[in-house]
PDB file of N, CA and C in Angstrom:
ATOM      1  N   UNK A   1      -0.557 -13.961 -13.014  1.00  0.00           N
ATOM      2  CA  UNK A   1      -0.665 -13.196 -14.248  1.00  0.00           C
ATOM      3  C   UNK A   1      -1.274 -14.078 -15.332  1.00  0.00           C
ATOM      4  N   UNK A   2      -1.903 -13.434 -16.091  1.00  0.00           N
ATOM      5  CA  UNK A   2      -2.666 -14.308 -17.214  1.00  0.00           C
ATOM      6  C   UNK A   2      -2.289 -14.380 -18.134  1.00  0.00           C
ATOM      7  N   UNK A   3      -2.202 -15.772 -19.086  1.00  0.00           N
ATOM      8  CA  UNK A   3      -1.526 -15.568 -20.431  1.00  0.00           C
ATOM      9  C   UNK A   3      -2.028 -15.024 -21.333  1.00  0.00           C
ATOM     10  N   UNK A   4      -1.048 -14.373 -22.212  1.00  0.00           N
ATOM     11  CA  UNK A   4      -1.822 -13.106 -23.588  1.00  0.00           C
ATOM     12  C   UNK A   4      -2.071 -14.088 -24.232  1.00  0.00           C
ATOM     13  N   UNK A   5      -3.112 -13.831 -25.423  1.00  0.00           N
ATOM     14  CA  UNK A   5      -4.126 -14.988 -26.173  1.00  0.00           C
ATOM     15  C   UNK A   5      -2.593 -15.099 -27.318  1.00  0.00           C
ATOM     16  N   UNK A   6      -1.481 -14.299 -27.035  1.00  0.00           N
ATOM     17  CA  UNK A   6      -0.690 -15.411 -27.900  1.00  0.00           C
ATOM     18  C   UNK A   6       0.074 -16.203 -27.229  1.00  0.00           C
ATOM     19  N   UNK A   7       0.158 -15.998 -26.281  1.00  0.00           N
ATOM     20  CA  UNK A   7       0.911 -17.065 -25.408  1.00  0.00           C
ATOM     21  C   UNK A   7       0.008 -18.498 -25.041  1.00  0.00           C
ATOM     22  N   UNK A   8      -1.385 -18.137 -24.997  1.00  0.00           N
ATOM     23  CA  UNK A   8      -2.423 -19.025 -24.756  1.00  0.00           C
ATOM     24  C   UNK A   8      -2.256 -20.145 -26.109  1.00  0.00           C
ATOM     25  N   UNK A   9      -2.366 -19.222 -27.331  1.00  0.00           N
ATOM     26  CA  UNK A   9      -2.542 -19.969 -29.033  1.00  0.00           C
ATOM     27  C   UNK A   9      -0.870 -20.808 -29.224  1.00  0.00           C
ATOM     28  N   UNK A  10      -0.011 -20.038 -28.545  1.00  0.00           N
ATOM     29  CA  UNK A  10       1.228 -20.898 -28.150  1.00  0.00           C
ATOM     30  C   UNK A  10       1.041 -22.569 -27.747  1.00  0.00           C
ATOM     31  N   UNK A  11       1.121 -21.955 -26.708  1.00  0.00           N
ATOM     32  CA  UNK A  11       0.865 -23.452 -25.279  1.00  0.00           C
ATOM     33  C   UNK A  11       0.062 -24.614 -26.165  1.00  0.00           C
ATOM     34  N   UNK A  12      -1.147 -23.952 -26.542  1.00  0.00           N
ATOM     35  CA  UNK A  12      -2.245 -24.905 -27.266  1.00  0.00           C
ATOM     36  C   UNK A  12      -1.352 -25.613 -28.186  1.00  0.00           C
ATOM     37  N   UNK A  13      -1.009 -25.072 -29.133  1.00  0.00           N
ATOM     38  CA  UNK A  13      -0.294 -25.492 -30.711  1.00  0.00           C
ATOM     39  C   UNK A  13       0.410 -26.295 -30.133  1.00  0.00           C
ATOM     40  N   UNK A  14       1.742 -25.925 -28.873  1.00  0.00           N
ATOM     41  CA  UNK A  14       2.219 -27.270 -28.660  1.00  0.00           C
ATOM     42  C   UNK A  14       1.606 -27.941 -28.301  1.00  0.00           C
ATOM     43  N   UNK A  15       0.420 -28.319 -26.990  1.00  0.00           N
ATOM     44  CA  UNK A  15       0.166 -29.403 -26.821  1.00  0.00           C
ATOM     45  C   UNK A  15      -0.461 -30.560 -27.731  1.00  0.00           C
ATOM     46  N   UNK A  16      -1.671 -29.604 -28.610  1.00  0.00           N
ATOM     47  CA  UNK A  16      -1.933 -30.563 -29.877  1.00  0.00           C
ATOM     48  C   UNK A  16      -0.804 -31.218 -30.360  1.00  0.00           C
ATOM     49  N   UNK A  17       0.195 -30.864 -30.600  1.00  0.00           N
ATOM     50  CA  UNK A  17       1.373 -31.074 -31.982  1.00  0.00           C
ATOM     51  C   UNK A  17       1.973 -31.974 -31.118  1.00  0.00           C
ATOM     52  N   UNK A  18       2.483 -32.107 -29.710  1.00  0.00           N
ATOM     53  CA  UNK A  18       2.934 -33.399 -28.849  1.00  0.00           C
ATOM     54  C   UNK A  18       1.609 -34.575 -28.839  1.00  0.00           C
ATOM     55  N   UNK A  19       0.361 -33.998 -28.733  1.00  0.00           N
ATOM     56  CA  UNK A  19      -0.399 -35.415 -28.822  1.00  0.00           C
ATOM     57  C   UNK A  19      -0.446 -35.883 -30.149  1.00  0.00           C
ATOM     58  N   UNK A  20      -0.418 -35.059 -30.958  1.00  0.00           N
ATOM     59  CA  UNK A  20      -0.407 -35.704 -32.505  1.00  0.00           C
ATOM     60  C   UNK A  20       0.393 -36.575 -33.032  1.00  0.00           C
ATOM     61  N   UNK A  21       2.013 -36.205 -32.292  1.00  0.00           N
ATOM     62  CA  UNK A  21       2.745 -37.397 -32.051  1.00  0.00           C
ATOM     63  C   UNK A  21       2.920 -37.863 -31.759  1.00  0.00           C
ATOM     64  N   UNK A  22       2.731 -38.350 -30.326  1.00  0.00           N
ATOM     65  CA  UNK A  22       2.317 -39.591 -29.152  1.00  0.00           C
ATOM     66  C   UNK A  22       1.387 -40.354 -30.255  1.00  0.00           C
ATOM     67  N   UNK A  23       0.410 -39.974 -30.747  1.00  0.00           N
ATOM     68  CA  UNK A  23      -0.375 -41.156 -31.269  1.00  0.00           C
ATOM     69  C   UNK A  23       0.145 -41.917 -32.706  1.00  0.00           C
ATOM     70  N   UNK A  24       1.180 -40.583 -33.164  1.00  0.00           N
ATOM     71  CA  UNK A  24       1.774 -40.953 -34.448  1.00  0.00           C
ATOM     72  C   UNK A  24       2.912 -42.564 -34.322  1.00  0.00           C
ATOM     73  N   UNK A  25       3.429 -42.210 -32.671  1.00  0.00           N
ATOM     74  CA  UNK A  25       4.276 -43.473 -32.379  1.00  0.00           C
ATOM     75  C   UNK A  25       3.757 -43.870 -32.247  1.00  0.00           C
ATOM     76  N   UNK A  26       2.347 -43.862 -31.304  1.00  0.00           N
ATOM     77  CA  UNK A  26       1.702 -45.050 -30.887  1.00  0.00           C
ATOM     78  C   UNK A  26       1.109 -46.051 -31.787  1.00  0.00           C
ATOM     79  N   UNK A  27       0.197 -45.526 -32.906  1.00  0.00           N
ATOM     80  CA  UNK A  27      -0.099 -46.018 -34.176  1.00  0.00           C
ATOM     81  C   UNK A  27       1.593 -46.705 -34.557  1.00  0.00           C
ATOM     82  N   UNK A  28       2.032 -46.310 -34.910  1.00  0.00           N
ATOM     83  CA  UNK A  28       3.298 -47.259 -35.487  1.00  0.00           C
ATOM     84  C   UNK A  28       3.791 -48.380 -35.172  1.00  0.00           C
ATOM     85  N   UNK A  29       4.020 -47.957 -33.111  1.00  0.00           N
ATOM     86  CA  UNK A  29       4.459 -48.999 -32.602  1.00  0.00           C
ATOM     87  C   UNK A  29       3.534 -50.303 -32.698  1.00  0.00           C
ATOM     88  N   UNK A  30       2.015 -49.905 -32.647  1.00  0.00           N
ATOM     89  CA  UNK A  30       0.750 -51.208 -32.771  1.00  0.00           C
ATOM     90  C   UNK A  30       0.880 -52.035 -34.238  1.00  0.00           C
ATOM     91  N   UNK A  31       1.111 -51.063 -34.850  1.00  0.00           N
ATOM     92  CA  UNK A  31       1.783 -52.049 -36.255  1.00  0.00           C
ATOM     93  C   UNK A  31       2.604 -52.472 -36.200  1.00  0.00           C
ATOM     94  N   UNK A  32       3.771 -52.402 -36.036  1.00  0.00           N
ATOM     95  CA  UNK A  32       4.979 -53.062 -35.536  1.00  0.00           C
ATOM     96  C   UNK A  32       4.510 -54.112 -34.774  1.00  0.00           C
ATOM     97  N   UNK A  33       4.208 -54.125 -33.322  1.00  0.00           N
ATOM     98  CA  UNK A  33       3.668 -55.413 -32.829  1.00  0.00           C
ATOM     99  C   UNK A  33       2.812 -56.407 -33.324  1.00  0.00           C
ATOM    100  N   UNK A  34       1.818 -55.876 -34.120  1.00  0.00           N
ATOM    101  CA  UNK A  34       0.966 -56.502 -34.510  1.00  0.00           C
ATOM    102  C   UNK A  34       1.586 -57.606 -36.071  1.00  0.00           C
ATOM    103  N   UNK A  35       2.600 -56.858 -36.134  1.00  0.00           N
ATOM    104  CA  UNK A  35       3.506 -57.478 -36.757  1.00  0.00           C
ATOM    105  C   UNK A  35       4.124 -58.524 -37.031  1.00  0.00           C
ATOM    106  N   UNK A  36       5.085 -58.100 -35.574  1.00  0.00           N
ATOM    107  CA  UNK A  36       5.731 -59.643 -34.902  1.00  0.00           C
ATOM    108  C   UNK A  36       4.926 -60.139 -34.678  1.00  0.00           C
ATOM    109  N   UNK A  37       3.675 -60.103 -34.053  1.00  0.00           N
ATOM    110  CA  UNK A  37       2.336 -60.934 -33.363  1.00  0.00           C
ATOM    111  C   UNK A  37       2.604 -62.039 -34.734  1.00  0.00           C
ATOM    112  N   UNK A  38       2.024 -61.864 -35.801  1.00  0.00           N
ATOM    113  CA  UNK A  38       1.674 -62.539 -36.809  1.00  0.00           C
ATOM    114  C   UNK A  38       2.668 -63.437 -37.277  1.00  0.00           C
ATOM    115  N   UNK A  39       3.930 -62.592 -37.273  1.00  0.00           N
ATOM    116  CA  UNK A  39       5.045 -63.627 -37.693  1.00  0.00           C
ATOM    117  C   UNK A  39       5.567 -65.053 -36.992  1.00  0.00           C
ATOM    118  N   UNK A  40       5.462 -64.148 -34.980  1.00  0.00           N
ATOM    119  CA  UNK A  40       5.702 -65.408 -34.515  1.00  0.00           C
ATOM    120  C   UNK A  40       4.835 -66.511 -34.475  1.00  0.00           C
ATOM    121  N   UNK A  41       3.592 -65.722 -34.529  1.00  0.00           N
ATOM    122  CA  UNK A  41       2.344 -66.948 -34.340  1.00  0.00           C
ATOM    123  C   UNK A  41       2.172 -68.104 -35.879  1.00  0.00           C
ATOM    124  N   UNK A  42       2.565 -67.845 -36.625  1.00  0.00           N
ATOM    125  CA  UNK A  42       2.663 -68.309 -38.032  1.00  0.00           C
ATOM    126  C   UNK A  42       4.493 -69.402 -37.898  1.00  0.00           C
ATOM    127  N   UNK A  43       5.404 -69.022 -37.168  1.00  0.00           N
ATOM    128  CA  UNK A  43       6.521 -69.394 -36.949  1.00  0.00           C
ATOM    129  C   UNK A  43       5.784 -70.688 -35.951  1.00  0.00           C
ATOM    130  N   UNK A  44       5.147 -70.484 -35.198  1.00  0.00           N
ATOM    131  CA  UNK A  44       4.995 -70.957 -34.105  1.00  0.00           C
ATOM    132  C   UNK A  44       3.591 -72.256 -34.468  1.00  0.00           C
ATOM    133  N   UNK A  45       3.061 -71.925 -35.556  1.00  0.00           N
ATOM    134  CA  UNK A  45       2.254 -72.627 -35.964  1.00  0.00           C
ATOM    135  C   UNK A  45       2.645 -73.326 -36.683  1.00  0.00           C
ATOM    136  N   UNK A  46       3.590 -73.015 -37.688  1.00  0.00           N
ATOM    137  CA  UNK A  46       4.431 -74.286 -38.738  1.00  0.00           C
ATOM    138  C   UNK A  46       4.901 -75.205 -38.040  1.00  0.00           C
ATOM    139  N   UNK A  47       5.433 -74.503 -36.627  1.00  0.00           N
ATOM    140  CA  UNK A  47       6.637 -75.564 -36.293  1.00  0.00           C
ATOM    141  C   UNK A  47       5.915 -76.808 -35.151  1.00  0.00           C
ATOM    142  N   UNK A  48       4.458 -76.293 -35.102  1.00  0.00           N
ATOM    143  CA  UNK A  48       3.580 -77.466 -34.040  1.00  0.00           C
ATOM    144  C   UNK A  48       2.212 -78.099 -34.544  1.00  0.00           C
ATOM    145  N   UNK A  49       2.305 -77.283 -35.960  1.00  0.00           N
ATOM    146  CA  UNK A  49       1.507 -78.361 -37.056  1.00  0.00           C
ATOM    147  C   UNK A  49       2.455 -79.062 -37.761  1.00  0.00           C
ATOM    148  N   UNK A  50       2.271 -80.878 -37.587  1.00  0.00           N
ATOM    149  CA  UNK A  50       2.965 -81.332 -38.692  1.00  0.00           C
ATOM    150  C   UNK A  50       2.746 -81.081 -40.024  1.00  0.00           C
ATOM    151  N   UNK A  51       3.314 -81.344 -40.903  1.00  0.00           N
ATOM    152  CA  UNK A  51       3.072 -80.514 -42.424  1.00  0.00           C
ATOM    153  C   UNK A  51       2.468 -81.512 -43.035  1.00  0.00           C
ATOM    154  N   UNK A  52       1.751 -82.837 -42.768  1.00  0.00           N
ATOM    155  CA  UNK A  52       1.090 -83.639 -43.650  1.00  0.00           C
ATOM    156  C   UNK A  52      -0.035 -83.281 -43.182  1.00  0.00           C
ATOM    157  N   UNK A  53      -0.031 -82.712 -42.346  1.00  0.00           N
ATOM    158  CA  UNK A  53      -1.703 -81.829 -41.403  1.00  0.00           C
ATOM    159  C   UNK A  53      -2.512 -80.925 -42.737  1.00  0.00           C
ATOM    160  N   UNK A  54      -3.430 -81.433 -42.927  1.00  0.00           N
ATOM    161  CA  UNK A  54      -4.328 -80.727 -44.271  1.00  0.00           C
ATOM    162  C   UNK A  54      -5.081 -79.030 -43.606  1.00  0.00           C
ATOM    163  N   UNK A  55      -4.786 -78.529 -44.727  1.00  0.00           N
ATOM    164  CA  UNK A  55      -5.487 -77.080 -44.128  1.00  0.00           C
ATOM    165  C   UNK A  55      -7.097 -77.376 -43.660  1.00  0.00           C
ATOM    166  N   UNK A  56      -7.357 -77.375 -42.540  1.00  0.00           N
ATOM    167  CA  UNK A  56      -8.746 -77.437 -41.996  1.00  0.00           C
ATOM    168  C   UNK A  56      -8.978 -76.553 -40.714  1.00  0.00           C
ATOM    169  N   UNK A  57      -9.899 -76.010 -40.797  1.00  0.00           N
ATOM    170  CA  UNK A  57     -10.435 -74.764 -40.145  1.00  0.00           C
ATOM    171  C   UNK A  57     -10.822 -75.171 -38.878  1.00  0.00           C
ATOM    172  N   UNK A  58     -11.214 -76.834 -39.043  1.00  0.00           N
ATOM    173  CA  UNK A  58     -11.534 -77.424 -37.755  1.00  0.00           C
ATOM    174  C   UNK A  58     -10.613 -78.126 -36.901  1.00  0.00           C
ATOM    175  N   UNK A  59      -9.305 -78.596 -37.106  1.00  0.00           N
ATOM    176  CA  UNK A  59      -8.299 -79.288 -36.721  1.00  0.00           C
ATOM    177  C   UNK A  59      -7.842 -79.004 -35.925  1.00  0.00           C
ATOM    178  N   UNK A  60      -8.118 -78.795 -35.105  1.00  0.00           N
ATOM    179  CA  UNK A  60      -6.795 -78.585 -34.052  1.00  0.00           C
ATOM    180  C   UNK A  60      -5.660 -79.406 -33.940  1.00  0.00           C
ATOM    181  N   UNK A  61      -4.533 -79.483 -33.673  1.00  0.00           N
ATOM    182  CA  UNK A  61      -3.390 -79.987 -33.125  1.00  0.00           C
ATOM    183  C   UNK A  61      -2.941 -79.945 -31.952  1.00  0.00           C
ATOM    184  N   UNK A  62      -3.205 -80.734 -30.661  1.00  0.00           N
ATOM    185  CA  UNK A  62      -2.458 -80.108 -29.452  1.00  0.00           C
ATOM    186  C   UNK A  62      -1.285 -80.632 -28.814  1.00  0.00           C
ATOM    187  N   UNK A  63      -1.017 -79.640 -28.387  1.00  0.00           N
ATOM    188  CA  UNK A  63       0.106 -80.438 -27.445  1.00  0.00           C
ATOM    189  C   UNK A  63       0.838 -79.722 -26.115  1.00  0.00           C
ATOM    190  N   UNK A  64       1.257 -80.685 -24.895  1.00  0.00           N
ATOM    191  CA  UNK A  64       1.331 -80.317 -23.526  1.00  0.00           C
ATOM    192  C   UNK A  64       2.853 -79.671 -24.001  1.00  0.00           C
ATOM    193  N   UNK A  65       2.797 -78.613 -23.116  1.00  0.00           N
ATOM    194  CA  UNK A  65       4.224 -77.732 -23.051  1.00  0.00           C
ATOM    195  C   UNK A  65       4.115 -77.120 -21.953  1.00  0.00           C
ATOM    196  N   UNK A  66       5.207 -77.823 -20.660  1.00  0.00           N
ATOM    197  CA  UNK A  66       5.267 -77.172 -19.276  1.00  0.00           C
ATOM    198  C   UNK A  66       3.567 -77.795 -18.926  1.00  0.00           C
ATOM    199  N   UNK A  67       3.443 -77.131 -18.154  1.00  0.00           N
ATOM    200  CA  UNK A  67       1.869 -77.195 -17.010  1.00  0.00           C
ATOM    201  C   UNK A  67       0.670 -76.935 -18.237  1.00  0.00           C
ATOM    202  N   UNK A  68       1.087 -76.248 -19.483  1.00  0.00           N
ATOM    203  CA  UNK A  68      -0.215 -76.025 -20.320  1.00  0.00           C
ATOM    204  C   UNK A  68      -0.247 -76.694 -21.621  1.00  0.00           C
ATOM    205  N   UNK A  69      -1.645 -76.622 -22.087  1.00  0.00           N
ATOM    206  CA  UNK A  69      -1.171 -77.426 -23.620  1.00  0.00           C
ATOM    207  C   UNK A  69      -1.983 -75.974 -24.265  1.00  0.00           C
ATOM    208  N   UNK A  70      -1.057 -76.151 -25.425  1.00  0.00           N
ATOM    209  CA  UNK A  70      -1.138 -75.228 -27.030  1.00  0.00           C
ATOM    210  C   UNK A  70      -1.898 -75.408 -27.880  1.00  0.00           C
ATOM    211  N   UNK A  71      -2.351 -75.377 -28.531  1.00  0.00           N
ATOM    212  CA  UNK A  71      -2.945 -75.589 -29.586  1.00  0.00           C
ATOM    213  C   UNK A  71      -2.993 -74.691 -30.861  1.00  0.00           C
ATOM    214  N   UNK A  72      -2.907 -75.547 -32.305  1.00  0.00           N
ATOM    215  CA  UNK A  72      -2.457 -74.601 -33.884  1.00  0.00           C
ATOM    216  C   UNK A  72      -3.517 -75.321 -34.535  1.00  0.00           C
ATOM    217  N   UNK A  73      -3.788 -75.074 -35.390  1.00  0.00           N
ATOM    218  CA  UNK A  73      -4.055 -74.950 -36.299  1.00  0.00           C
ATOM    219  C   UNK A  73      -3.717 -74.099 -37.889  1.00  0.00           C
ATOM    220  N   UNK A  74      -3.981 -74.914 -38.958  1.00  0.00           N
ATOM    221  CA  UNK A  74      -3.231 -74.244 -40.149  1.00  0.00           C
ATOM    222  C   UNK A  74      -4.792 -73.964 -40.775  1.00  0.00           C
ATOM    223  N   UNK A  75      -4.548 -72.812 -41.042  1.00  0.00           N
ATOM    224  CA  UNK A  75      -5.770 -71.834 -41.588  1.00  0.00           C
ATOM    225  C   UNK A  75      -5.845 -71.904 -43.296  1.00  0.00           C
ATOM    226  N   UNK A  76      -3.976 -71.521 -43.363  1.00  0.00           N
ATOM    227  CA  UNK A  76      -4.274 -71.322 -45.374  1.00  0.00           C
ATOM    228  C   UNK A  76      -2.991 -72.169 -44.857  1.00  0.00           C
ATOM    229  N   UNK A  77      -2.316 -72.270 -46.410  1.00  0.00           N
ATOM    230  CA  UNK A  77      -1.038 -72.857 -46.751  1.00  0.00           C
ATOM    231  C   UNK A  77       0.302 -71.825 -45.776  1.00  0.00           C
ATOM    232  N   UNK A  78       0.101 -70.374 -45.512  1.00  0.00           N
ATOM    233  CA  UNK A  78       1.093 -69.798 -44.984  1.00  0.00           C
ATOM    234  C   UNK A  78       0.710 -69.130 -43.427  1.00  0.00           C
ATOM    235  N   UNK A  79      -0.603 -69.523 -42.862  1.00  0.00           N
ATOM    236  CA  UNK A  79      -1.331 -68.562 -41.765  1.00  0.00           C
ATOM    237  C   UNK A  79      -1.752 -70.216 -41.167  1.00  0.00           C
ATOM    238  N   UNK A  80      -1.499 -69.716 -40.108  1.00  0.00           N
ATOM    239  CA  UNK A  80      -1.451 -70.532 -38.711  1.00  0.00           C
ATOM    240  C   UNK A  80      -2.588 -69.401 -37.110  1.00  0.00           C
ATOM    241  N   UNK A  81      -2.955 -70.240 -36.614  1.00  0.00           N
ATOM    242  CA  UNK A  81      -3.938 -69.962 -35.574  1.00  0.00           C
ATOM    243  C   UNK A  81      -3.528 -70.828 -34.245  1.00  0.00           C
ATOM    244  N   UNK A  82      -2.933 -70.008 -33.173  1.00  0.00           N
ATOM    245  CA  UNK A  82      -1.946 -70.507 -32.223  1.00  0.00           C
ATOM    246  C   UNK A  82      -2.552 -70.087 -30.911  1.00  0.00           C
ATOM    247  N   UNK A  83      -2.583 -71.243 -29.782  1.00  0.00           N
ATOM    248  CA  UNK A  83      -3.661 -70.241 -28.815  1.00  0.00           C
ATOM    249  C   UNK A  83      -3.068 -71.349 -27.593  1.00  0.00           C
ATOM    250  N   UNK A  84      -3.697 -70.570 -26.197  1.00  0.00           N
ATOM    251  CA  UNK A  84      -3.260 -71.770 -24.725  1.00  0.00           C
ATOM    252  C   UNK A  84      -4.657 -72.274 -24.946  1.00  0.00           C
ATOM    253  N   UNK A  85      -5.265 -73.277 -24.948  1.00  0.00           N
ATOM    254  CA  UNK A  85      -5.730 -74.316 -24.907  1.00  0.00           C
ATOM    255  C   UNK A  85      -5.749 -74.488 -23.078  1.00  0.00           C
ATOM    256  N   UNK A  86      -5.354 -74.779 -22.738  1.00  0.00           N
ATOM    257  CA  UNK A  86      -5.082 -74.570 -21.201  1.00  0.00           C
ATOM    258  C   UNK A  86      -3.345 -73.815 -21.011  1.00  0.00           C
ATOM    259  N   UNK A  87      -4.003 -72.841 -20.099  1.00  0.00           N
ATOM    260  CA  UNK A  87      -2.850 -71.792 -20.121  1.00  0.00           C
ATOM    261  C   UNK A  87      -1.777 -72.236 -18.643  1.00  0.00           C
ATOM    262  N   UNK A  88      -1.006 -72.030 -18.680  1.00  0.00           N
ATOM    263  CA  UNK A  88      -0.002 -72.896 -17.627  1.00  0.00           C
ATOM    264  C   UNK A  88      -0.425 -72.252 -16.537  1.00  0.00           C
ATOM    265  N   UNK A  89      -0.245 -73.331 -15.114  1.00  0.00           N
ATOM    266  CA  UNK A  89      -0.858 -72.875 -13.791  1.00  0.00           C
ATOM    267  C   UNK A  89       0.330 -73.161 -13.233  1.00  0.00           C
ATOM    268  N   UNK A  90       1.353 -73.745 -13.357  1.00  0.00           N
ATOM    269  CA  UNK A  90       2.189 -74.205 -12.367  1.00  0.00           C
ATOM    270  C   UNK A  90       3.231 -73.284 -12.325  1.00  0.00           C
ATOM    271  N   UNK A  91       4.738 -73.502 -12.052  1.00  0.00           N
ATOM    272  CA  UNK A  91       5.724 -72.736 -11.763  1.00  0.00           C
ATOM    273  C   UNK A  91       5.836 -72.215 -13.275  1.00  0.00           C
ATOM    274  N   UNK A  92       5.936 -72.797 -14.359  1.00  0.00           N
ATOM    275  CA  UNK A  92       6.430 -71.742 -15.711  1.00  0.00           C
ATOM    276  C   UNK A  92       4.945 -71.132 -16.181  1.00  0.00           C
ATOM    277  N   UNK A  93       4.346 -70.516 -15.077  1.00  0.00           N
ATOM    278  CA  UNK A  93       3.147 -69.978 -15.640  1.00  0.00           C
ATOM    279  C   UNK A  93       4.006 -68.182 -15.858  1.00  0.00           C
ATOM    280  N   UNK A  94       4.518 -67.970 -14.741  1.00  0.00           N
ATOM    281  CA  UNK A  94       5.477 -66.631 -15.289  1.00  0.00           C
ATOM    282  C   UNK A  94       6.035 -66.506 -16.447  1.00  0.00           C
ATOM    283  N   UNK A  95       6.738 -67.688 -16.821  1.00  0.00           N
ATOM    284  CA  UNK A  95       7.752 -67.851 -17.736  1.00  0.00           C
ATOM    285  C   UNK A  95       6.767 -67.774 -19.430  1.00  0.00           C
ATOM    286  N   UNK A  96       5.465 -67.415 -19.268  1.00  0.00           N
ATOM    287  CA  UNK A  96       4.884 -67.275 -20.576  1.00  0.00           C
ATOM    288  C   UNK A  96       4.274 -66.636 -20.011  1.00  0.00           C
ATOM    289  N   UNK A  97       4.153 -65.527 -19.537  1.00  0.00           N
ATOM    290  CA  UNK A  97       3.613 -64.347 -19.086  1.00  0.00           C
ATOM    291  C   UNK A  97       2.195 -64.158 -19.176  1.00  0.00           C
ATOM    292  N   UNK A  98       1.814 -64.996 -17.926  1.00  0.00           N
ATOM    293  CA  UNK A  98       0.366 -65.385 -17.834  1.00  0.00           C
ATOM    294  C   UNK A  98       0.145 -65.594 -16.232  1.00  0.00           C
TER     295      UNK A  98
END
């Protein structure tokens, strides 16, 4: 049996109105992460730049942790730039989800 064009204008309305909110969380949740992203990486950059380390765009700082080394850099006075430098190969390569 076929649906009547109001049952059709039904169905539709919901499905728009469920994707409209799938993306409404989804948008949210990416801010949210993108969030923490920043905080920890800035947490994570204070605490492996020493603080007599001058803000320079070119500096790196590295250092071995487990099988990989890290590397920060301090960008401004409060923003940090945190990255694997060599990303771990050995047994705690799981353990940083890589």
């Amino acid at each position: 049996m076929e649906e009547s064009g109001v049952e059709k204008t039904k169905r539709l309305i919901q499905e728009w109105s469920r994707a409209k909110k799938r993306v409404e969380t989804a948008k949210h949740e990416l801010n949210r992460a993108e969030c923490e992203l920043v905080s920890a990486n800035n947490s994570l950059g204070k605490w492996l730049v020493p603080p007599e380390c001058i803000v320079n765009e070119s500096g790196w700082f590295n250092i071995w942790f487990g099988s990989g080394v890290l590397r920060a850099r301090r960008i401004s006075e409060n923003y940090y730039e945190v990255e694997w430098f060599r990303k771990p190969d050995g047994k705690d390569r799981n353990e940083y989800d890589y």
